[in-house]
C-alpha atoms as a PDB file:
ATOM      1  CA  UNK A   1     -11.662  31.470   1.108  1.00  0.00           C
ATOM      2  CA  UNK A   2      -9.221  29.209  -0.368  1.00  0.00           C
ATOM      3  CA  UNK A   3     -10.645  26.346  -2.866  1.00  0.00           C
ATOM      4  CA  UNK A   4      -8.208  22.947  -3.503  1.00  0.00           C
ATOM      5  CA  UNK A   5      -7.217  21.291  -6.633  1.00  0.00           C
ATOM      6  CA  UNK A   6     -10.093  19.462  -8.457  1.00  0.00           C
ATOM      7  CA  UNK A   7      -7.693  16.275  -8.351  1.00  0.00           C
ATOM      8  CA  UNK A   8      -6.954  16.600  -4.509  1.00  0.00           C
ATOM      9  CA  UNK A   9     -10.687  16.389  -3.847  1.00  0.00           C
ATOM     10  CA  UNK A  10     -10.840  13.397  -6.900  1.00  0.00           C
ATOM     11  CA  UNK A  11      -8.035  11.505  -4.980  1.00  0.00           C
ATOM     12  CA  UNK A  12      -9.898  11.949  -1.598  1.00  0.00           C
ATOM     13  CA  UNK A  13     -13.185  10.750  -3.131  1.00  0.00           C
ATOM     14  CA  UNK A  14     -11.204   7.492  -4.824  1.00  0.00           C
ATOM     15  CA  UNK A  15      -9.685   6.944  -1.322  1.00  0.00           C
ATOM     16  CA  UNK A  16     -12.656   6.746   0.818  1.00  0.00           C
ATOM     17  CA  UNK A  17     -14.390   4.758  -1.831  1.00  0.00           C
ATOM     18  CA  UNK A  18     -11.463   2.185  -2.244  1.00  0.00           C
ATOM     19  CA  UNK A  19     -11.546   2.358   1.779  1.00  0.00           C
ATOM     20  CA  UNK A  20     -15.568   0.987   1.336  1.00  0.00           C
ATOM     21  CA  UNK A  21     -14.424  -1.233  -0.841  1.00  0.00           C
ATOM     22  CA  UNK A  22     -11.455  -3.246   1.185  1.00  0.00           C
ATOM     23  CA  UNK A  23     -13.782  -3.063   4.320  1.00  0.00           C
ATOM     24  CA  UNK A  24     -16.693  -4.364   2.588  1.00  0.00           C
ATOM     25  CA  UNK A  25     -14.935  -7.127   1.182  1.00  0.00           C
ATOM     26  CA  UNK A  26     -12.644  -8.202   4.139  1.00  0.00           C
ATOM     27  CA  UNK A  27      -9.568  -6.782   1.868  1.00  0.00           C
ATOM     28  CA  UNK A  28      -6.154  -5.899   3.302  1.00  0.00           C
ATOM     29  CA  UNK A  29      -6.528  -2.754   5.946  1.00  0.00           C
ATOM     30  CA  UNK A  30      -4.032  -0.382   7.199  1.00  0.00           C
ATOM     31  CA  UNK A  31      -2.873   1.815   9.336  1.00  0.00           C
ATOM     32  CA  UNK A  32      -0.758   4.711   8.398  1.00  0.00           C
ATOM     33  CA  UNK A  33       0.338   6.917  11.225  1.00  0.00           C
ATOM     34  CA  UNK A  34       2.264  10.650  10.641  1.00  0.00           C
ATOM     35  CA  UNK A  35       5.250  10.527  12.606  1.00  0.00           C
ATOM     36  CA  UNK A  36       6.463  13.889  12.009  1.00  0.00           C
ATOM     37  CA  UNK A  37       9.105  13.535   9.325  1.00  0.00           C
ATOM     38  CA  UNK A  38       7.909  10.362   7.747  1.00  0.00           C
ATOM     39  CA  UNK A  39       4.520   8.382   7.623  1.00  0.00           C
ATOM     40  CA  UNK A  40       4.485   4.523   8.740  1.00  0.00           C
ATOM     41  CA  UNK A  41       1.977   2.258   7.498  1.00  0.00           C
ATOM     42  CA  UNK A  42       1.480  -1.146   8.667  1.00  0.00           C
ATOM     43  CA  UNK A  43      -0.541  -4.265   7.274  1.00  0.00           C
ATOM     44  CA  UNK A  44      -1.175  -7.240   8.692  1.00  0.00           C
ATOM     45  CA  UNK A  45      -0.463 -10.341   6.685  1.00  0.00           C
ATOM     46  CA  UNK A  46      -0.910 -13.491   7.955  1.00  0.00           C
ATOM     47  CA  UNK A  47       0.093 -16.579   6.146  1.00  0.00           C
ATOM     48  CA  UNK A  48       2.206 -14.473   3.550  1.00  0.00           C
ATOM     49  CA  UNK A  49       6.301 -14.655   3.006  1.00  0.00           C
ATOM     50  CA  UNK A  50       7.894 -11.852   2.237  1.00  0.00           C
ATOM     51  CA  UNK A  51       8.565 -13.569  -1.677  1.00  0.00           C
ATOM     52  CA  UNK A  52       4.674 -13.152  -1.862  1.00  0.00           C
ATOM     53  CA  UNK A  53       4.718  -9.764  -1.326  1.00  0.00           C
ATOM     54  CA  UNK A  54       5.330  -6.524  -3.442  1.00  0.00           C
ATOM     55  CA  UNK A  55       5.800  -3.042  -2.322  1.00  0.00           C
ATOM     56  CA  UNK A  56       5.417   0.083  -4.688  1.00  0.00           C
ATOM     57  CA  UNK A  57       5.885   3.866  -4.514  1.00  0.00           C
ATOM     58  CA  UNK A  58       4.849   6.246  -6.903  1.00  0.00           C
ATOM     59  CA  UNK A  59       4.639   9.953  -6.359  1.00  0.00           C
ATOM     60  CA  UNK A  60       2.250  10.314  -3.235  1.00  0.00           C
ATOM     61  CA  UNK A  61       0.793   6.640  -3.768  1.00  0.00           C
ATOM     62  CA  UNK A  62       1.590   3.335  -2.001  1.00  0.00           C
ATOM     63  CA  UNK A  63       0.417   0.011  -3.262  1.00  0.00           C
ATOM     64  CA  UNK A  64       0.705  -3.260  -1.508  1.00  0.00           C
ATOM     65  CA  UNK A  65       0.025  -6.723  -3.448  1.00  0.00           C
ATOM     66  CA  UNK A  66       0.610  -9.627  -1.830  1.00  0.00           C
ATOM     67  CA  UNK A  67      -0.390 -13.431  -3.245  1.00  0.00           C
ATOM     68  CA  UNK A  68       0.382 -16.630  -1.687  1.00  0.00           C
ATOM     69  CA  UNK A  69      -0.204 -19.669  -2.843  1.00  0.00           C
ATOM     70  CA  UNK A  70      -0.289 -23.543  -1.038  1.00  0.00           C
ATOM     71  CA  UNK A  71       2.204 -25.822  -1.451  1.00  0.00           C
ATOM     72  CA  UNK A  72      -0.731 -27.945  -1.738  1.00  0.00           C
ATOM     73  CA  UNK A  73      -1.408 -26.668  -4.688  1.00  0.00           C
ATOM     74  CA  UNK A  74       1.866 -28.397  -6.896  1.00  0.00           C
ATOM     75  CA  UNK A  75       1.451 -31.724  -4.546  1.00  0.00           C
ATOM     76  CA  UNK A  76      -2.308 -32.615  -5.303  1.00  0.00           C
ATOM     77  CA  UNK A  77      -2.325 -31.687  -8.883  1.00  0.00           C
ATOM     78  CA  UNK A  78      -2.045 -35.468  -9.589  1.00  0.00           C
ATOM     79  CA  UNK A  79      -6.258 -35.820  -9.832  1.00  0.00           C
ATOM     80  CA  UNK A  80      -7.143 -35.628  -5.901  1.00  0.00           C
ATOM     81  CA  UNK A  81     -10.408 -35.142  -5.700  1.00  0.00           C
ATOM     82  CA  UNK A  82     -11.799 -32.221  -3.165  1.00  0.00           C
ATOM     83  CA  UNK A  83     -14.901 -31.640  -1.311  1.00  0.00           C
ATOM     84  CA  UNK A  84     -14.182 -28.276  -0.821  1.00  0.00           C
ATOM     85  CA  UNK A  85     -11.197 -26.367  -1.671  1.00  0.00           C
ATOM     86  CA  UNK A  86     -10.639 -22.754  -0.243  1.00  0.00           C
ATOM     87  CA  UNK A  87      -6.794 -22.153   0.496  1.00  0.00           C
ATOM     88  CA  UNK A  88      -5.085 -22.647  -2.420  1.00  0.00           C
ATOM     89  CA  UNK A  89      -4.388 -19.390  -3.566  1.00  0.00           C
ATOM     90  CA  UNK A  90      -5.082 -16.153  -1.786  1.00  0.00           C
ATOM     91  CA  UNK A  91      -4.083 -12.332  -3.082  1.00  0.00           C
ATOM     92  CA  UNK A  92      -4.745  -9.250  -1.261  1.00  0.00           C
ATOM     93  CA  UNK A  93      -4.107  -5.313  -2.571  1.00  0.00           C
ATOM     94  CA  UNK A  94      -4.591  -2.334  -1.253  1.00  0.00           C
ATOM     95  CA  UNK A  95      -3.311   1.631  -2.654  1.00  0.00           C
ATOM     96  CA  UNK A  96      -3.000   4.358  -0.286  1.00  0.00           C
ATOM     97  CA  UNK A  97      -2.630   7.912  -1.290  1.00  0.00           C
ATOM     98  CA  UNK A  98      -0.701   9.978   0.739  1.00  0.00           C
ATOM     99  CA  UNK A  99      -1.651  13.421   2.220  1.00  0.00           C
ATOM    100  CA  UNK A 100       1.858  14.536   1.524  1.00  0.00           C
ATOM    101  CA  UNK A 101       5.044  14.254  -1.267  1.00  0.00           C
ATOM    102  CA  UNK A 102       7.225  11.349   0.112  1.00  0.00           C
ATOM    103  CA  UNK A 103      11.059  10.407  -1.177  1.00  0.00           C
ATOM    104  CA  UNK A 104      10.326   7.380  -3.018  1.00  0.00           C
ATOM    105  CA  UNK A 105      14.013   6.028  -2.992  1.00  0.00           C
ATOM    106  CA  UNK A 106      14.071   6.826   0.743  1.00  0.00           C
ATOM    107  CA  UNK A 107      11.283   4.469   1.329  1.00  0.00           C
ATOM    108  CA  UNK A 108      12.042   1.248   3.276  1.00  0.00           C
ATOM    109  CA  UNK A 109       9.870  -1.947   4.092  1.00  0.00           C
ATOM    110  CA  UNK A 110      10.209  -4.713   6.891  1.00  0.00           C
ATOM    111  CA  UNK A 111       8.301  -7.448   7.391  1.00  0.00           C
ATOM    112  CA  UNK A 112       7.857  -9.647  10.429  1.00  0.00           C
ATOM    113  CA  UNK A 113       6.016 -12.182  12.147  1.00  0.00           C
ATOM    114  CA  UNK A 114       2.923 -11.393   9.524  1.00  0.00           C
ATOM    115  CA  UNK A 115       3.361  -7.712   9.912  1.00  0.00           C
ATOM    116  CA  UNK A 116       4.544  -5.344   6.998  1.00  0.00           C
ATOM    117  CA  UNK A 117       5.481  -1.689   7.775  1.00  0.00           C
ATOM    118  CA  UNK A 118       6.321   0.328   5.513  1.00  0.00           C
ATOM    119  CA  UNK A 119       8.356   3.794   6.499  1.00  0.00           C
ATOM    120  CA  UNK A 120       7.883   6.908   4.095  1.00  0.00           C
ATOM    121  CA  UNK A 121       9.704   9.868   4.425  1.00  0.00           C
ATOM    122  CA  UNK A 122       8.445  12.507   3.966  1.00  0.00           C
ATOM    123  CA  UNK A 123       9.738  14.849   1.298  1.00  0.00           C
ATOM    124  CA  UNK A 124      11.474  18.055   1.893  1.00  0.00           C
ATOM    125  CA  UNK A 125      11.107  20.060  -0.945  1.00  0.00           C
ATOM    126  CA  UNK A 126      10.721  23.430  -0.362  1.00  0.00           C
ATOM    127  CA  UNK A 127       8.118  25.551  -1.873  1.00  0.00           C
ATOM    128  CA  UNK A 128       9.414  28.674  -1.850  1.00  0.00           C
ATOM    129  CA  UNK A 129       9.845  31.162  -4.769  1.00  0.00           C
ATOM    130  CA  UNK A 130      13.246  31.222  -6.747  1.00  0.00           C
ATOM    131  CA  UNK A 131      13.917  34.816  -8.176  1.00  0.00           C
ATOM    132  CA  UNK A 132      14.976  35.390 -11.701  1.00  0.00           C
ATOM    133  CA  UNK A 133      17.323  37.693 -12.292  1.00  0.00           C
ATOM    134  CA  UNK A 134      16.246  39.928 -15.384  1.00  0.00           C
ATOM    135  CA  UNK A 135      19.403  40.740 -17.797  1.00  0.00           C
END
Protein backbone atom coordinates (compact mmCIF):
# COMPACT_ATOMS: atom_id res chain seq x y z
CA UNK A 1 0.00 0.00 0.00
CA UNK A 2 1.15 3.21 -1.27
CA UNK A 3 0.76 6.41 1.20
CA UNK A 4 0.75 10.24 -0.58
CA UNK A 5 2.63 13.28 0.30
CA UNK A 6 1.54 14.92 3.63
CA UNK A 7 1.10 18.24 1.46
CA UNK A 8 -1.07 16.49 -1.31
CA UNK A 9 -3.53 15.44 1.39
CA UNK A 10 -2.95 19.31 3.12
CA UNK A 11 -3.82 20.83 -0.36
CA UNK A 12 -6.92 18.52 -0.72
CA UNK A 13 -8.11 19.39 2.81
CA UNK A 14 -7.54 23.44 2.00
CA UNK A 15 -9.50 22.79 -1.25
CA UNK A 16 -12.61 21.29 -0.02
CA UNK A 17 -12.62 23.71 2.82
CA UNK A 18 -12.13 26.86 0.54
CA UNK A 19 -14.91 24.96 -1.66
CA UNK A 20 -17.32 25.32 1.85
CA UNK A 21 -16.32 28.47 2.05
CA UNK A 22 -17.24 30.09 -1.63
CA UNK A 23 -20.53 27.99 -1.48
CA UNK A 24 -21.44 29.13 1.85
CA UNK A 25 -20.93 32.57 1.08
CA UNK A 26 -22.39 32.81 -2.52
CA UNK A 27 -18.52 33.34 -3.71
CA UNK A 28 -17.36 32.82 -7.30
CA UNK A 29 -17.84 28.86 -8.36
CA UNK A 30 -16.27 26.90 -11.03
CA UNK A 31 -16.09 24.37 -13.10
CA UNK A 32 -12.92 22.80 -14.19
CA UNK A 33 -13.25 19.95 -16.61
CA UNK A 34 -10.00 17.45 -17.71
CA UNK A 35 -9.93 17.47 -21.29
CA UNK A 36 -7.22 15.12 -21.81
CA UNK A 37 -4.17 17.25 -22.48
CA UNK A 38 -5.25 20.38 -20.73
CA UNK A 39 -7.87 21.29 -17.95
CA UNK A 40 -10.59 24.14 -18.71
CA UNK A 41 -12.12 26.00 -16.04
CA UNK A 42 -14.89 28.32 -16.43
CA UNK A 43 -16.49 31.11 -14.10
CA UNK A 44 -19.29 32.92 -14.50
CA UNK A 45 -19.06 36.65 -14.08
CA UNK A 46 -21.75 38.72 -14.56
CA UNK A 47 -21.50 42.43 -14.49
CA UNK A 48 -17.56 42.26 -14.67
CA UNK A 49 -15.19 43.68 -17.74
CA UNK A 50 -12.44 41.99 -18.51
CA UNK A 51 -10.20 45.33 -16.92
CA UNK A 52 -11.84 44.07 -13.59
CA UNK A 53 -10.51 40.91 -13.79
CA UNK A 54 -7.10 39.17 -12.97
CA UNK A 55 -5.91 35.79 -13.85
CA UNK A 56 -2.89 34.01 -12.06
CA UNK A 57 -0.89 30.77 -12.40
CA UNK A 58 1.45 29.48 -10.09
CA UNK A 59 2.81 25.98 -10.08
CA UNK A 60 -0.42 23.72 -9.86
CA UNK A 61 -2.62 26.76 -8.51
CA UNK A 62 -5.10 29.06 -10.30
CA UNK A 63 -6.46 32.19 -8.76
CA UNK A 64 -9.18 34.34 -10.12
CA UNK A 65 -9.88 38.00 -8.60
CA UNK A 66 -12.17 39.97 -10.12
CA UNK A 67 -13.58 43.62 -8.65
CA UNK A 68 -15.87 45.92 -10.30
CA UNK A 69 -16.87 48.90 -9.28
CA UNK A 70 -20.11 51.46 -10.39
CA UNK A 71 -19.69 54.24 -12.30
CA UNK A 72 -22.04 55.46 -9.81
CA UNK A 73 -19.67 55.45 -7.53
CA UNK A 74 -17.32 58.73 -9.05
CA UNK A 75 -20.84 60.49 -10.17
CA UNK A 76 -22.66 60.64 -6.68
CA UNK A 77 -19.69 61.38 -4.61
CA UNK A 78 -20.93 65.03 -4.59
CA UNK A 79 -23.07 64.37 -1.00
CA UNK A 80 -26.19 62.29 -2.49
CA UNK A 81 -27.75 60.95 0.11
CA UNK A 82 -28.78 56.98 -0.06
CA UNK A 83 -31.37 54.89 1.47
CA UNK A 84 -29.68 51.95 0.74
CA UNK A 85 -26.61 51.41 -1.16
CA UNK A 86 -25.53 47.81 -2.28
CA UNK A 87 -23.80 47.95 -5.84
CA UNK A 88 -21.13 50.06 -5.62
CA UNK A 89 -18.35 47.91 -5.42
CA UNK A 90 -18.34 44.16 -5.72
CA UNK A 91 -15.02 41.67 -5.65
CA UNK A 92 -15.10 38.04 -6.01
CA UNK A 93 -11.90 35.36 -5.64
CA UNK A 94 -11.59 32.09 -5.86
CA UNK A 95 -7.98 29.58 -5.96
CA UNK A 96 -8.12 26.28 -7.45
CA UNK A 97 -5.46 23.73 -7.04
CA UNK A 98 -4.88 21.55 -9.69
CA UNK A 99 -4.69 17.69 -9.61
CA UNK A 100 -1.86 17.91 -12.06
CA UNK A 101 1.58 20.16 -13.12
CA UNK A 102 0.27 22.64 -15.81
CA UNK A 103 2.65 24.98 -18.28
CA UNK A 104 2.06 28.21 -16.76
CA UNK A 105 3.24 30.30 -19.86
CA UNK A 106 1.05 28.02 -21.99
CA UNK A 107 -1.96 29.10 -20.12
CA UNK A 108 -4.54 31.24 -21.98
CA UNK A 109 -7.81 33.11 -20.78
CA UNK A 110 -10.98 34.39 -22.76
CA UNK A 111 -13.67 36.06 -21.58
CA UNK A 112 -17.12 36.54 -23.02
CA UNK A 113 -20.53 37.53 -22.58
CA UNK A 114 -19.86 37.20 -18.52
CA UNK A 115 -18.08 33.95 -18.95
CA UNK A 116 -14.25 33.45 -18.18
CA UNK A 117 -12.50 30.19 -19.24
CA UNK A 118 -9.48 29.63 -18.57
CA UNK A 119 -7.41 26.72 -20.66
CA UNK A 120 -4.41 24.94 -18.79
CA UNK A 121 -2.25 22.69 -20.35
CA UNK A 122 -1.25 20.28 -18.95
CA UNK A 123 2.45 19.73 -18.41
CA UNK A 124 4.51 17.14 -20.04
CA UNK A 125 7.32 16.53 -18.06
CA UNK A 126 8.39 13.26 -17.93
CA UNK A 127 9.19 11.42 -14.85
CA UNK A 128 11.38 9.03 -15.80
CA UNK A 129 14.89 8.24 -14.40
CA UNK A 130 18.04 9.90 -16.08
CA UNK A 131 21.18 7.58 -15.68
CA UNK A 132 24.48 8.86 -14.53
CA UNK A 133 27.23 7.72 -16.04
CA UNK A 134 29.97 6.84 -13.31
CA UNK A 135 33.68 7.98 -14.51
Amino acid sequence: MSRGSPFDELERLLDRMNEARERAGGGLAVDVADEGDSFVLTADLPGFERDDIDVEVHERTLRIDATHRSETEEEYEDGDNYIRRERSKRSLSRSVTLPEDIEEGDASASFENGVLTVILPKSHATEESTSVEIE
